[in-house]
Structures are given as C-alpha cells and as structure tokens.
PDB file of N, CA and C in Angstrom:
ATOM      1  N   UNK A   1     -34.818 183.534 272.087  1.00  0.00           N
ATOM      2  CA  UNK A   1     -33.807 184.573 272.123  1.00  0.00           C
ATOM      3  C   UNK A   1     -32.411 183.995 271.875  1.00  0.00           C
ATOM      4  N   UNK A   2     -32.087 183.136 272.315  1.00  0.00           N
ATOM      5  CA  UNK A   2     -30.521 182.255 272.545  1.00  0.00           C
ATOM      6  C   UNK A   2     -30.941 180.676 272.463  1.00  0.00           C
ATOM      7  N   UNK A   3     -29.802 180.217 271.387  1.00  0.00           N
ATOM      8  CA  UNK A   3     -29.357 179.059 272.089  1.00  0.00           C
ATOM      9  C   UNK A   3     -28.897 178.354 273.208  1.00  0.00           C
ATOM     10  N   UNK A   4     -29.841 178.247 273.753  1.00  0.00           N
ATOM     11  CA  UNK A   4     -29.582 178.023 275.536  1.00  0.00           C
ATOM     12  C   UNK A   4     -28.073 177.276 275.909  1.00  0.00           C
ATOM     13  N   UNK A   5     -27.962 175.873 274.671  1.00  0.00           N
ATOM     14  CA  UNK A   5     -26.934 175.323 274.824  1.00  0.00           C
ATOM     15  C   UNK A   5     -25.273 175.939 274.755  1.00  0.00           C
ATOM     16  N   UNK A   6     -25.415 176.808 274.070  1.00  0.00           N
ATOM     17  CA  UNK A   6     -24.205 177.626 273.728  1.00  0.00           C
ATOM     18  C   UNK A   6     -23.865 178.523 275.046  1.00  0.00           C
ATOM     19  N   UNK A   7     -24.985 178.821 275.948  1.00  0.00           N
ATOM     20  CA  UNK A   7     -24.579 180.027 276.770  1.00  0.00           C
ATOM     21  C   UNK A   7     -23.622 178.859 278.037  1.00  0.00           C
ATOM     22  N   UNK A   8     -22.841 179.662 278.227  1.00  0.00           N
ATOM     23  CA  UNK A   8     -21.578 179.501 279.330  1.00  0.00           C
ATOM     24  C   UNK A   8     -22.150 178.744 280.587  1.00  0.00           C
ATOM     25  N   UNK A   9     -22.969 179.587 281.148  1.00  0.00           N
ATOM     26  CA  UNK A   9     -23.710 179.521 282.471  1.00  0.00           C
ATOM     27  C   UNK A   9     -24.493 178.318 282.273  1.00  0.00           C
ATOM     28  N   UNK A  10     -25.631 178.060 281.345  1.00  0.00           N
ATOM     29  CA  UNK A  10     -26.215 177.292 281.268  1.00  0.00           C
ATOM     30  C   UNK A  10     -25.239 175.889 281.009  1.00  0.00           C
ATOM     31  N   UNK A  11     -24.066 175.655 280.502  1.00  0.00           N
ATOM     32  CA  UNK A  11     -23.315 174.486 280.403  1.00  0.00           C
ATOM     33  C   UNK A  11     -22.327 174.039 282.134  1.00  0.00           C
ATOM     34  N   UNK A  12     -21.966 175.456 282.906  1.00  0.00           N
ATOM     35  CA  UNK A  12     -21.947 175.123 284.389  1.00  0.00           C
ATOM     36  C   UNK A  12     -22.787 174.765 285.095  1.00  0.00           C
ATOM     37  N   UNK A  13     -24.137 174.864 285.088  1.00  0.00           N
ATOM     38  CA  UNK A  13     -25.473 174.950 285.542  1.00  0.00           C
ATOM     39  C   UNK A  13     -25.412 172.781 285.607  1.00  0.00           C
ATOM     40  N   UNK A  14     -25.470 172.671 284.405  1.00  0.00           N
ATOM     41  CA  UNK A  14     -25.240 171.178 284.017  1.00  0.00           C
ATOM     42  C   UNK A  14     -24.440 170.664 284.659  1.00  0.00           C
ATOM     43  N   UNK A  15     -22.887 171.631 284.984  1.00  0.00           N
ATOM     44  CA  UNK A  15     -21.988 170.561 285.511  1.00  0.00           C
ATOM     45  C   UNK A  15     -22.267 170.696 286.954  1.00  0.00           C
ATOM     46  N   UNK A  16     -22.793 171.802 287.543  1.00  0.00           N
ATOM     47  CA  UNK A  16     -23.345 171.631 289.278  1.00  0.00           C
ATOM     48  C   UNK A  16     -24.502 170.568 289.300  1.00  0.00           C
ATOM     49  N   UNK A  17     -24.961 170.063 288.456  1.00  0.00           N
ATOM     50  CA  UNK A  17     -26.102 169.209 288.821  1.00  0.00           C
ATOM     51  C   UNK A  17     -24.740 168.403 288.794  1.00  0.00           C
ATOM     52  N   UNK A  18     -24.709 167.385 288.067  1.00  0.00           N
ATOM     53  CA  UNK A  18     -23.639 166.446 288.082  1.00  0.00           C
ATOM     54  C   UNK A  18     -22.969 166.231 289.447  1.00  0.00           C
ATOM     55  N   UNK A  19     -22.613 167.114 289.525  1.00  0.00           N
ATOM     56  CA  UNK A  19     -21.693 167.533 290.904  1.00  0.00           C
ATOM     57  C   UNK A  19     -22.761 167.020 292.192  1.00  0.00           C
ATOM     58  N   UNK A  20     -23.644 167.752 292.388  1.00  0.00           N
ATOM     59  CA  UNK A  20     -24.871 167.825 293.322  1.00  0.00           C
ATOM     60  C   UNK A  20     -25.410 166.377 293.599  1.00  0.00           C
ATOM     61  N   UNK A  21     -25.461 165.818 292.342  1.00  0.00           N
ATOM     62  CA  UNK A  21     -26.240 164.705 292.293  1.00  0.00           C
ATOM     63  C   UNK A  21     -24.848 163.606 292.406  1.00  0.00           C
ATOM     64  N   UNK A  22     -23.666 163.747 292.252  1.00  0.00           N
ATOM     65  CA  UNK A  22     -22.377 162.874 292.706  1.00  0.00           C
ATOM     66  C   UNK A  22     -22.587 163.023 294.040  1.00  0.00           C
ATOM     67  N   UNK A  23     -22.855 164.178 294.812  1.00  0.00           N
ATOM     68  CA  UNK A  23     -22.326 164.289 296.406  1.00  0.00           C
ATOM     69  C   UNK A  23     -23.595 163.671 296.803  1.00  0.00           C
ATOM     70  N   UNK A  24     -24.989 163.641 296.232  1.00  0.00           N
ATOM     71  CA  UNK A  24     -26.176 163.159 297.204  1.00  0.00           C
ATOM     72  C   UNK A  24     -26.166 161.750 297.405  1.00  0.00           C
ATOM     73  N   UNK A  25     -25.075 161.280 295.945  1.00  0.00           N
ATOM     74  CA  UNK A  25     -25.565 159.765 296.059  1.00  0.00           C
ATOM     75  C   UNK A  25     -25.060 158.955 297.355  1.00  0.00           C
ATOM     76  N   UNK A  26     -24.203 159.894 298.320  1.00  0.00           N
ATOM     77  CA  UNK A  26     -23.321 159.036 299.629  1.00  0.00           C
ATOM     78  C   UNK A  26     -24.530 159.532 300.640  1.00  0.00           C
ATOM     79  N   UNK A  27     -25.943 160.215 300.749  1.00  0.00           N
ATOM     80  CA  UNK A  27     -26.792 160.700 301.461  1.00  0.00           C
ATOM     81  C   UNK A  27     -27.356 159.805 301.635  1.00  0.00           C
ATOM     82  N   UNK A  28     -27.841 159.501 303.186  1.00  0.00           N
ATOM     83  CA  UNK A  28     -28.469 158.218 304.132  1.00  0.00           C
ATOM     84  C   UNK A  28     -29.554 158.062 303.038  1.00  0.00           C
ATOM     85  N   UNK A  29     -30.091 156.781 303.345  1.00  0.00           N
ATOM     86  CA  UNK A  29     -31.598 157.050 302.513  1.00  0.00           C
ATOM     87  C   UNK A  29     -32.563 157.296 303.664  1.00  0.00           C
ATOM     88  N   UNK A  30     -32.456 157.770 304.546  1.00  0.00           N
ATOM     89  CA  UNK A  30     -33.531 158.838 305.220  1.00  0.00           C
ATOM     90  C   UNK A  30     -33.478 159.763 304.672  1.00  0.00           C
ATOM     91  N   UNK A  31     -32.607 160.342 303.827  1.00  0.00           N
ATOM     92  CA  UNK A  31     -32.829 161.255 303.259  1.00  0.00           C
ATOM     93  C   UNK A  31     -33.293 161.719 301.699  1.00  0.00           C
ATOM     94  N   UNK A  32     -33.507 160.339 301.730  1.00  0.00           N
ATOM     95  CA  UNK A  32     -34.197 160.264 299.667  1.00  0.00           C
ATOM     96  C   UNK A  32     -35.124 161.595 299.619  1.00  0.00           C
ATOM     97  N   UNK A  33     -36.209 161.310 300.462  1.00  0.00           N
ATOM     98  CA  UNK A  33     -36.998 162.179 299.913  1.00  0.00           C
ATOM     99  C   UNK A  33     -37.016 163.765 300.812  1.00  0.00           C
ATOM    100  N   UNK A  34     -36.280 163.738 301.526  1.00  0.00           N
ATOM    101  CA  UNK A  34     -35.814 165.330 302.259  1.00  0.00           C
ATOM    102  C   UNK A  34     -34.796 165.851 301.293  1.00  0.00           C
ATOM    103  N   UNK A  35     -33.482 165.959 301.940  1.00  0.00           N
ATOM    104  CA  UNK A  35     -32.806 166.856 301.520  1.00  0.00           C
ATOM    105  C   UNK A  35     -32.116 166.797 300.143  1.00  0.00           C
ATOM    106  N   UNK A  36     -32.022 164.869 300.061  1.00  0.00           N
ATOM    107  CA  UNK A  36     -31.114 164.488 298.586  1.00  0.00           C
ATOM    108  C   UNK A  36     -32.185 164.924 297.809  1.00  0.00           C
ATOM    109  N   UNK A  37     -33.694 164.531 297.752  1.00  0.00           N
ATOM    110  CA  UNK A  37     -34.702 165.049 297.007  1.00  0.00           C
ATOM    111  C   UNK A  37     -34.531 166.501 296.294  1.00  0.00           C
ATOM    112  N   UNK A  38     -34.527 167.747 297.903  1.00  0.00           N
ATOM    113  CA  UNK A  38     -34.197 169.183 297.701  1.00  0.00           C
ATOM    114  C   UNK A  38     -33.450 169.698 297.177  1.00  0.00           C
ATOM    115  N   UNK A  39     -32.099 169.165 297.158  1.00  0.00           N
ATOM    116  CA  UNK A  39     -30.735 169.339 296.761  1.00  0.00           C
ATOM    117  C   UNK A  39     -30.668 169.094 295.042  1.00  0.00           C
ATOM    118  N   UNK A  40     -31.480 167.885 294.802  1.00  0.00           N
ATOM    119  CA  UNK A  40     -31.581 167.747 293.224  1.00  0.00           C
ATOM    120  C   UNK A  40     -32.461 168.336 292.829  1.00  0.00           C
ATOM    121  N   UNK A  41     -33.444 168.554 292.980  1.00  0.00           N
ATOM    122  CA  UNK A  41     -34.793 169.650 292.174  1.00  0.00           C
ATOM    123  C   UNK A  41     -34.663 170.553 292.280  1.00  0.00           C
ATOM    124  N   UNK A  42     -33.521 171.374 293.200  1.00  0.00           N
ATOM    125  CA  UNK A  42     -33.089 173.076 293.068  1.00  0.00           C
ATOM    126  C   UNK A  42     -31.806 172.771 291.992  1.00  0.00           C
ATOM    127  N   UNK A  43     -30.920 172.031 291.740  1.00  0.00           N
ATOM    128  CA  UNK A  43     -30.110 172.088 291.025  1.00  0.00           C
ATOM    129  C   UNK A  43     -30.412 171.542 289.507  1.00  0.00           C
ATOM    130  N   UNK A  44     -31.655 170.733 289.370  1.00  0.00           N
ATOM    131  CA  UNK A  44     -32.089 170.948 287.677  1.00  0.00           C
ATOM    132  C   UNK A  44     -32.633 172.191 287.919  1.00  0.00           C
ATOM    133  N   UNK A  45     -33.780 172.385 288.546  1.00  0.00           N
ATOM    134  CA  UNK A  45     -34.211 174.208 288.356  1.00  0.00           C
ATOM    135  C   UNK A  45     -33.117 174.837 287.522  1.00  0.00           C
ATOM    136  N   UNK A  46     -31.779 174.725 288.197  1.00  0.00           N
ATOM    137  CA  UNK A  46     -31.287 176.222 287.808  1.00  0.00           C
ATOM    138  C   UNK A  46     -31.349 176.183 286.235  1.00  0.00           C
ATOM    139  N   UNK A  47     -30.359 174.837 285.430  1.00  0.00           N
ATOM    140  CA  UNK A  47     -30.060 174.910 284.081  1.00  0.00           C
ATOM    141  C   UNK A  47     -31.607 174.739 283.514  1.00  0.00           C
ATOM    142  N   UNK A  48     -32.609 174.203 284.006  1.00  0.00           N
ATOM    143  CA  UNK A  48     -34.029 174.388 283.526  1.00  0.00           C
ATOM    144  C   UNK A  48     -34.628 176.004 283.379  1.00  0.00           C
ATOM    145  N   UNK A  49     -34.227 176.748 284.067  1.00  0.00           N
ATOM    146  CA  UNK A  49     -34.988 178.317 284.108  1.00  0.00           C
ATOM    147  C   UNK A  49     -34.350 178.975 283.160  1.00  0.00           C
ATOM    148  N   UNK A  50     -33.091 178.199 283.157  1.00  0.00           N
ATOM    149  CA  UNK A  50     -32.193 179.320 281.947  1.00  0.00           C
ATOM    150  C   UNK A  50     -32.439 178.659 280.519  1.00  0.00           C
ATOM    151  N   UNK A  51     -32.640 177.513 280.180  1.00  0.00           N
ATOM    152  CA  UNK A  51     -33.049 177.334 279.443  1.00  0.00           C
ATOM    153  C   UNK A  51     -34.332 177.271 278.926  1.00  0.00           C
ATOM    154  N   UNK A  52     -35.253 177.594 279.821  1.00  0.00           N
ATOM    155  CA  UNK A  52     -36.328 177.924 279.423  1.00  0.00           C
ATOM    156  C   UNK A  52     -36.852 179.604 279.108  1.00  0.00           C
ATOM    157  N   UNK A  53     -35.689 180.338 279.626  1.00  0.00           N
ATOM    158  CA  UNK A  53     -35.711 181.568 279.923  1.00  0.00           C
ATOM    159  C   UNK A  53     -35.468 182.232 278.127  1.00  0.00           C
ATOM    160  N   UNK A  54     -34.178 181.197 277.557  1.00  0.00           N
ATOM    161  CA  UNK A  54     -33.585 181.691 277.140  1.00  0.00           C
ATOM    162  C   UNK A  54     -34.467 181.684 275.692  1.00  0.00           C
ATOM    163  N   UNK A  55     -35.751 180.808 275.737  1.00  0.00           N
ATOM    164  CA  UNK A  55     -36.619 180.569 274.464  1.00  0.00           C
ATOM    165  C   UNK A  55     -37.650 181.101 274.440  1.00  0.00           C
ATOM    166  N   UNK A  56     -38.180 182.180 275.844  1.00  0.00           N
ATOM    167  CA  UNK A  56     -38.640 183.451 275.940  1.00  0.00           C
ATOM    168  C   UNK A  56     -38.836 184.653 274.825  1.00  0.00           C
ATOM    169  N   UNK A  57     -39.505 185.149 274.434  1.00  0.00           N
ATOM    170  CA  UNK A  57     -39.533 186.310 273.383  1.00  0.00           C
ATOM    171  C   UNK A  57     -39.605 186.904 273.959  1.00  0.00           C
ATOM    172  N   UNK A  58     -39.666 187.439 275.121  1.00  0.00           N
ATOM    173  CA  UNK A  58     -38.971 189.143 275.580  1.00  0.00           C
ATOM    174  C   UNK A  58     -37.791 188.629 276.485  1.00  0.00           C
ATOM    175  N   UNK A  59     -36.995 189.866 276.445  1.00  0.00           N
ATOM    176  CA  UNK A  59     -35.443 189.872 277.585  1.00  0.00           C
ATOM    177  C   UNK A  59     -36.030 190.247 278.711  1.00  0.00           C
ATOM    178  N   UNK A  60     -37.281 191.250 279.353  1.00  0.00           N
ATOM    179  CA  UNK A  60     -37.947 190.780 280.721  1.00  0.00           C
ATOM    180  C   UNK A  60     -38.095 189.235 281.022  1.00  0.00           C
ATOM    181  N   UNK A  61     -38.922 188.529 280.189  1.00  0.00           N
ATOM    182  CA  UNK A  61     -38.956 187.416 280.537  1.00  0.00           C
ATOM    183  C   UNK A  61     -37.942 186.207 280.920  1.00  0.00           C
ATOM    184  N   UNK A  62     -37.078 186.868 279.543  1.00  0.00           N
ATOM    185  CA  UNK A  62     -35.405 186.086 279.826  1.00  0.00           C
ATOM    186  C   UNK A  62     -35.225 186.147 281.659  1.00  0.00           C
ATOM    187  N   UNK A  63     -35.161 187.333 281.823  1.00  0.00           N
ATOM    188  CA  UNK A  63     -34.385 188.152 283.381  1.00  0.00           C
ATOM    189  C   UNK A  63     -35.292 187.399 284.597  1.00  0.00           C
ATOM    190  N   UNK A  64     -36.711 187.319 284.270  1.00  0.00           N
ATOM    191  CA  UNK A  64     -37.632 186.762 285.644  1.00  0.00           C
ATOM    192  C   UNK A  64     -36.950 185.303 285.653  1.00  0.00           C
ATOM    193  N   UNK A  65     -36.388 184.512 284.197  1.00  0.00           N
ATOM    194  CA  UNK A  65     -36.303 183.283 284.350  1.00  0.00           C
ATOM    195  C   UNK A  65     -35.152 182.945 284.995  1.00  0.00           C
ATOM    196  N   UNK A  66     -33.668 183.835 284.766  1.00  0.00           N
ATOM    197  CA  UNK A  66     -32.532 183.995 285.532  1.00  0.00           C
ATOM    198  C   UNK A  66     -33.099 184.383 286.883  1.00  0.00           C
ATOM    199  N   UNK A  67     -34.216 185.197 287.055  1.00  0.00           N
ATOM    200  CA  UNK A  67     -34.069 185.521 288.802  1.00  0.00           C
ATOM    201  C   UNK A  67     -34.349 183.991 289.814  1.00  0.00           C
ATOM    202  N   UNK A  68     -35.201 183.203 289.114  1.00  0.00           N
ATOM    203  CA  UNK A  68     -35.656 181.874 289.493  1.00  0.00           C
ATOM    204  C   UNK A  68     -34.513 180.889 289.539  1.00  0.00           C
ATOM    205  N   UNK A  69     -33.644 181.188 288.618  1.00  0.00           N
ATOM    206  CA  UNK A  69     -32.713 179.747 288.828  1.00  0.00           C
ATOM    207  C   UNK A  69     -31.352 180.624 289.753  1.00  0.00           C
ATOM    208  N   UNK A  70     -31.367 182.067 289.610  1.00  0.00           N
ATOM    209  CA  UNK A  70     -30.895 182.836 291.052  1.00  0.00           C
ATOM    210  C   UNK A  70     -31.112 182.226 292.530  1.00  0.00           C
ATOM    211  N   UNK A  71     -32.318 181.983 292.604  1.00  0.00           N
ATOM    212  CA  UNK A  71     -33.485 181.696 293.762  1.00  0.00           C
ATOM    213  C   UNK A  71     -32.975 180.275 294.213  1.00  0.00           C
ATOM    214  N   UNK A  72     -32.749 179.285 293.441  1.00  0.00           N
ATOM    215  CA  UNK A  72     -32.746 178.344 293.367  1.00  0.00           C
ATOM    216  C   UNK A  72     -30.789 177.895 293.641  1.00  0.00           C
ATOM    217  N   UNK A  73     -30.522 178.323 293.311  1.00  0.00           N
ATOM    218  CA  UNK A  73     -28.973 179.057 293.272  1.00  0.00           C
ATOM    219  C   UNK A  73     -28.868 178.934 295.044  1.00  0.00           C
ATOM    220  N   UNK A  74     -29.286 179.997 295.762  1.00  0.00           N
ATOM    221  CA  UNK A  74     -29.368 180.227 297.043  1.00  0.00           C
ATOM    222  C   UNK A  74     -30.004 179.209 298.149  1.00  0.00           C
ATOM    223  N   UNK A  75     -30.495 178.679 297.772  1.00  0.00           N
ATOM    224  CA  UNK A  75     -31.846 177.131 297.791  1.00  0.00           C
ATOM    225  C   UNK A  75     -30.616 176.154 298.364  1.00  0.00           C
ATOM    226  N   UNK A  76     -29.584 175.874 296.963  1.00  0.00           N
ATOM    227  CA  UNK A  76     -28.951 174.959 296.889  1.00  0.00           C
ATOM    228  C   UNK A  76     -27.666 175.436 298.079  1.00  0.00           C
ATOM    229  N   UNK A  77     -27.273 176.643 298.206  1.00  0.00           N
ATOM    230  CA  UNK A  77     -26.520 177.098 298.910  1.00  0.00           C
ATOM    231  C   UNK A  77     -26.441 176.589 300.462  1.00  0.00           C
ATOM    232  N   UNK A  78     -27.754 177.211 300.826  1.00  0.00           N
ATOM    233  CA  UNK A  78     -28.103 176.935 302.355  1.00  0.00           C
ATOM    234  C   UNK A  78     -28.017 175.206 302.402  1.00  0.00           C
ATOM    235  N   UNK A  79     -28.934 174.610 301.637  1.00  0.00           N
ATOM    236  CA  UNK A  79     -28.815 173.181 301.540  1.00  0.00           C
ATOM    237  C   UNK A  79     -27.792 172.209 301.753  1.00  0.00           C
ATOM    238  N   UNK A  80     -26.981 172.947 301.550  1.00  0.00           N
ATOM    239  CA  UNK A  80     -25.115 172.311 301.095  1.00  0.00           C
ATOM    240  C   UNK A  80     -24.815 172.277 302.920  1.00  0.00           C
ATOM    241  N   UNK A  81     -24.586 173.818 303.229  1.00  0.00           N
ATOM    242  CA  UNK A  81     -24.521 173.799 304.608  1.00  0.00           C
ATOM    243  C   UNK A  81     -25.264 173.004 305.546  1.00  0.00           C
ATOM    244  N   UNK A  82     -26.554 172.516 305.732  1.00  0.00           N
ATOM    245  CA  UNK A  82     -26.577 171.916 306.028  1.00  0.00           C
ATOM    246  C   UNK A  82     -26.568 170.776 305.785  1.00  0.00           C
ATOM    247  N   UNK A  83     -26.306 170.362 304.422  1.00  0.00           N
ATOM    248  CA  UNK A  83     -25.614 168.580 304.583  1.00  0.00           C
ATOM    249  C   UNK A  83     -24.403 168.854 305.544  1.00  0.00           C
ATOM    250  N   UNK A  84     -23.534 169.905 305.110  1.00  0.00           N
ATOM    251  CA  UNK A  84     -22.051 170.212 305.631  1.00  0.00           C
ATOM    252  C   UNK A  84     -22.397 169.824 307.180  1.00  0.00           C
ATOM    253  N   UNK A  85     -23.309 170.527 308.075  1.00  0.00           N
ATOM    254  CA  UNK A  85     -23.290 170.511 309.097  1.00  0.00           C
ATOM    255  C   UNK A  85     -24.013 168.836 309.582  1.00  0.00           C
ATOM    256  N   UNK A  86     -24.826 168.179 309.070  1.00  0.00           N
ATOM    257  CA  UNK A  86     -25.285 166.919 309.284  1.00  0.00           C
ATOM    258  C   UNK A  86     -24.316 165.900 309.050  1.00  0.00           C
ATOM    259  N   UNK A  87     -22.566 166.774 308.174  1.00  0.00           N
ATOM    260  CA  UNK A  87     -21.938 165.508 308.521  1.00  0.00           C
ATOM    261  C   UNK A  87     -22.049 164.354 306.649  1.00  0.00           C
ATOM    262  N   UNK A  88     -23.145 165.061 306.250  1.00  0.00           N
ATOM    263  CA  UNK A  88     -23.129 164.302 304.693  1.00  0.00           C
ATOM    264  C   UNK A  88     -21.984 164.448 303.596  1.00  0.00           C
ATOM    265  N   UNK A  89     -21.724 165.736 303.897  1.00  0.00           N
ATOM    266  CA  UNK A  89     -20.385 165.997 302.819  1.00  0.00           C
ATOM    267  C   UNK A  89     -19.409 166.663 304.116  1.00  0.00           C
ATOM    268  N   UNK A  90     -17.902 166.438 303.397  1.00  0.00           N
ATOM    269  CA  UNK A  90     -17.334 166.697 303.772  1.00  0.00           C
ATOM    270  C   UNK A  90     -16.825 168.563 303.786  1.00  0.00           C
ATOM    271  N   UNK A  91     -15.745 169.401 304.148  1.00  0.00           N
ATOM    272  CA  UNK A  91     -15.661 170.333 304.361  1.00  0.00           C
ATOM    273  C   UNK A  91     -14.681 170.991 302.887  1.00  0.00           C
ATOM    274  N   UNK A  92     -14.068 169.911 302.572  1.00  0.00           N
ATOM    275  CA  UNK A  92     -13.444 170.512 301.129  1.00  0.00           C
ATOM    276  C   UNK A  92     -14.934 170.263 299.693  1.00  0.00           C
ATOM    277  N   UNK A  93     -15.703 169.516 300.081  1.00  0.00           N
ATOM    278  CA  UNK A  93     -16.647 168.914 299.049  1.00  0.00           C
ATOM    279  C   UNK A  93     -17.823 170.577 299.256  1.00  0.00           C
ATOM    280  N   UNK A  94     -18.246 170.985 300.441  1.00  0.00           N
ATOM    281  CA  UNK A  94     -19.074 171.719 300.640  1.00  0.00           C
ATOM    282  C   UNK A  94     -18.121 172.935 300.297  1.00  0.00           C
ATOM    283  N   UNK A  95     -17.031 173.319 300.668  1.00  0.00           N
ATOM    284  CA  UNK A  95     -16.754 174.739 299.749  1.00  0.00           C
ATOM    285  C   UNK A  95     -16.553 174.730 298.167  1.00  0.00           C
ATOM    286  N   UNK A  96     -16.174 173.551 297.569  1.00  0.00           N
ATOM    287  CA  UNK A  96     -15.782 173.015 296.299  1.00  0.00           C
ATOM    288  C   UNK A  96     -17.518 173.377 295.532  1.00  0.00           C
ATOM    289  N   UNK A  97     -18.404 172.584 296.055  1.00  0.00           N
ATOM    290  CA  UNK A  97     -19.705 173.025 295.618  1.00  0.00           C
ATOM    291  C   UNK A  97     -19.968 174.619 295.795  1.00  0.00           C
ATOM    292  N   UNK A  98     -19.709 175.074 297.184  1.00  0.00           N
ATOM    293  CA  UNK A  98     -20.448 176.473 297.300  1.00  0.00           C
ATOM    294  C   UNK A  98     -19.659 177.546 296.346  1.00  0.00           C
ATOM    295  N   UNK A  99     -18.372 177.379 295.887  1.00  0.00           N
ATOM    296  CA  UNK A  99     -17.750 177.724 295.471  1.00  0.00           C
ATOM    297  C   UNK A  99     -17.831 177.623 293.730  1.00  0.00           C
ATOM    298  N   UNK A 100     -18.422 176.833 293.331  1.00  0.00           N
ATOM    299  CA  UNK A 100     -19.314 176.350 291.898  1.00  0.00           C
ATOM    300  C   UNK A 100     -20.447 177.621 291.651  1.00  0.00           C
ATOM    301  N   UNK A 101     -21.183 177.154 292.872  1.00  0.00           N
ATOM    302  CA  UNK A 101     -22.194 177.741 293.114  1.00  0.00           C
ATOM    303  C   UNK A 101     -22.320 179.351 292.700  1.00  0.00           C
ATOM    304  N   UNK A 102     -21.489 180.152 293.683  1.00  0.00           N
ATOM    305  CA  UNK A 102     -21.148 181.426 293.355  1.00  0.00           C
ATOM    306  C   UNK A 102     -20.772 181.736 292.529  1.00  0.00           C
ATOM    307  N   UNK A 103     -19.787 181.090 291.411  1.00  0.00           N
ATOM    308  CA  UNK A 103     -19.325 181.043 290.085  1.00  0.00           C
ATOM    309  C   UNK A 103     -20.788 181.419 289.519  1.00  0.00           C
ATOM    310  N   UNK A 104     -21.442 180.388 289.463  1.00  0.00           N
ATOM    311  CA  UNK A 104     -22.236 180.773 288.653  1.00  0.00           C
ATOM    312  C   UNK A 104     -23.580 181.900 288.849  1.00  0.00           C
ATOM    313  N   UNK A 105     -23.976 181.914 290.272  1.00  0.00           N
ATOM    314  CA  UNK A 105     -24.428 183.449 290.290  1.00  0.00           C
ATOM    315  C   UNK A 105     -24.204 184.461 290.076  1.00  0.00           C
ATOM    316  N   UNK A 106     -22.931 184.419 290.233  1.00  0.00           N
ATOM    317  CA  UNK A 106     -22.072 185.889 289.159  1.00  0.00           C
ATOM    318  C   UNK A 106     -22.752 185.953 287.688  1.00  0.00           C
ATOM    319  N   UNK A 107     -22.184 184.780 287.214  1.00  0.00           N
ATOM    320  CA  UNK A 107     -22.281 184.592 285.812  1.00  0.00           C
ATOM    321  C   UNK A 107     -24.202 185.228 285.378  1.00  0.00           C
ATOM    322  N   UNK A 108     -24.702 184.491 286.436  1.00  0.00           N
ATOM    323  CA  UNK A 108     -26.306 185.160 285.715  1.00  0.00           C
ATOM    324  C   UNK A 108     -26.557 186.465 286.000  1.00  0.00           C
ATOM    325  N   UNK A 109     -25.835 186.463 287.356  1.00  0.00           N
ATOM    326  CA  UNK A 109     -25.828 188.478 287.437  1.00  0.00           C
ATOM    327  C   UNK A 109     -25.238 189.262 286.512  1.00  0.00           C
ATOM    328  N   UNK A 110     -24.221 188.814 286.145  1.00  0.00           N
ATOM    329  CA  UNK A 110     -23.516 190.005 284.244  1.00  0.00           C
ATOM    330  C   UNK A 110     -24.635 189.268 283.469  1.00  0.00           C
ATOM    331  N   UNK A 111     -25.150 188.210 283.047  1.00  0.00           N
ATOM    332  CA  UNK A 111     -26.333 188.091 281.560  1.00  0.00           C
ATOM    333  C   UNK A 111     -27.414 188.833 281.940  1.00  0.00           C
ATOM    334  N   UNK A 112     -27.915 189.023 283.168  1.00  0.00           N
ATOM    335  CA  UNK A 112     -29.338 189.633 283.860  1.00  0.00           C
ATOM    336  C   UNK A 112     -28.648 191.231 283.168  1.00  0.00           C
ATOM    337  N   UNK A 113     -27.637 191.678 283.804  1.00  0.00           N
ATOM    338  CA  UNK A 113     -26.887 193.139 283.679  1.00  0.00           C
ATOM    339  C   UNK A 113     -27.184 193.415 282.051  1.00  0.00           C
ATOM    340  N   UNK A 114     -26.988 192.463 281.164  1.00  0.00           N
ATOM    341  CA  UNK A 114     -26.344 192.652 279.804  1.00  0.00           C
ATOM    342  C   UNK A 114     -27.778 192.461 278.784  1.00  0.00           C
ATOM    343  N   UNK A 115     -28.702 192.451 279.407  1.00  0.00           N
ATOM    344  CA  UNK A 115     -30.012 192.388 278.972  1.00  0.00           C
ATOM    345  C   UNK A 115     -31.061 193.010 278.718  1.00  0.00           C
TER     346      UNK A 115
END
C-alpha cells in the first residue's frame, strides 16, 4: 500500500527505539532479560507493525497492523513508569519518552482515521 519509509510515524517510531534503547543501556544487568529486554521488543514492534502493515494489500489489514504497534505503544508506556518508579530513568527522561510516545499514538490514530 505505502512506502513504509516515507510515512512520518513510521520514521518517529525509529527515533523512539533509538531513544528507548539509549535510556536501557544505563539498566542494571538484572535487568537484561526483564524489563531492558521488554522495553526493546515493544519498541521495534511498533516501527515493525507499521511497516509491515503498510505492505499489506488491504487498508483493514493496514489498520489491525497500526492497532498492534498501538498495543505495543501502551506496553512501552506502562514500562517507562515503571523504570521511572525503580529509579532507572530519571523524571525529565521518563516524561521526555512518554511524551514521544503519545506523539506518536496520535499520529497512528489520524492514519488508522484516514484509512
């Protein structure tokens, strides 16, 4: 349907991993395979669903693939908070992310809308 690379969302999607995966790398390594683990495999999800969404031949299919990296979206949300609350990131780093974050759930809620 789309050049995945061209769409907006899908190039923020990229820069929250980046982001995600900058803040995990200060995460204890008790936490390799818990939360730094969780925190990175919900945040490729997202730019993965949309780009996989976006090479879909129907716009239903497009929309189930945005609802997943939605899902995943919210995943990463709660996640944040609790690094926030364990003390892993700090309190400007955890709204700076959650604040990414919501950016871009908007953004898939108008392409889901426009579909």
């Amino acid at each position: 349907m789309n050049n995945f690379r061209e769409l907006k969302v899908w190039q923020r999607a990229i820069d929250l991993a980046t982001l995600i995966y900058s803040l995990t790398k200060s995460f204890p390594e008790s936490e390799k395979y818990g939360l730094t683990s969780q925190l990175q495999r919900a945040t490729i999800s997202v730019s993965s669903n949309i780009a996989e969404g976006s090479g879909r031949q129907t716009k239903p299919d497009f929309k189930h693939f945005l609802s997943i990296s939605l899902g995943s979206l919210y995943e990463i949300e709660s996640q944040l908070v609790v690094s926030h609350k364990l003390k892993y990131i700090s309190e400007k780093e955890v709204n700076m992310a959650i604040t990414e974050v919501s950016e871009i759930q908007k953004m898939i809620y108008s392409l889901r809308s426009k579909l």
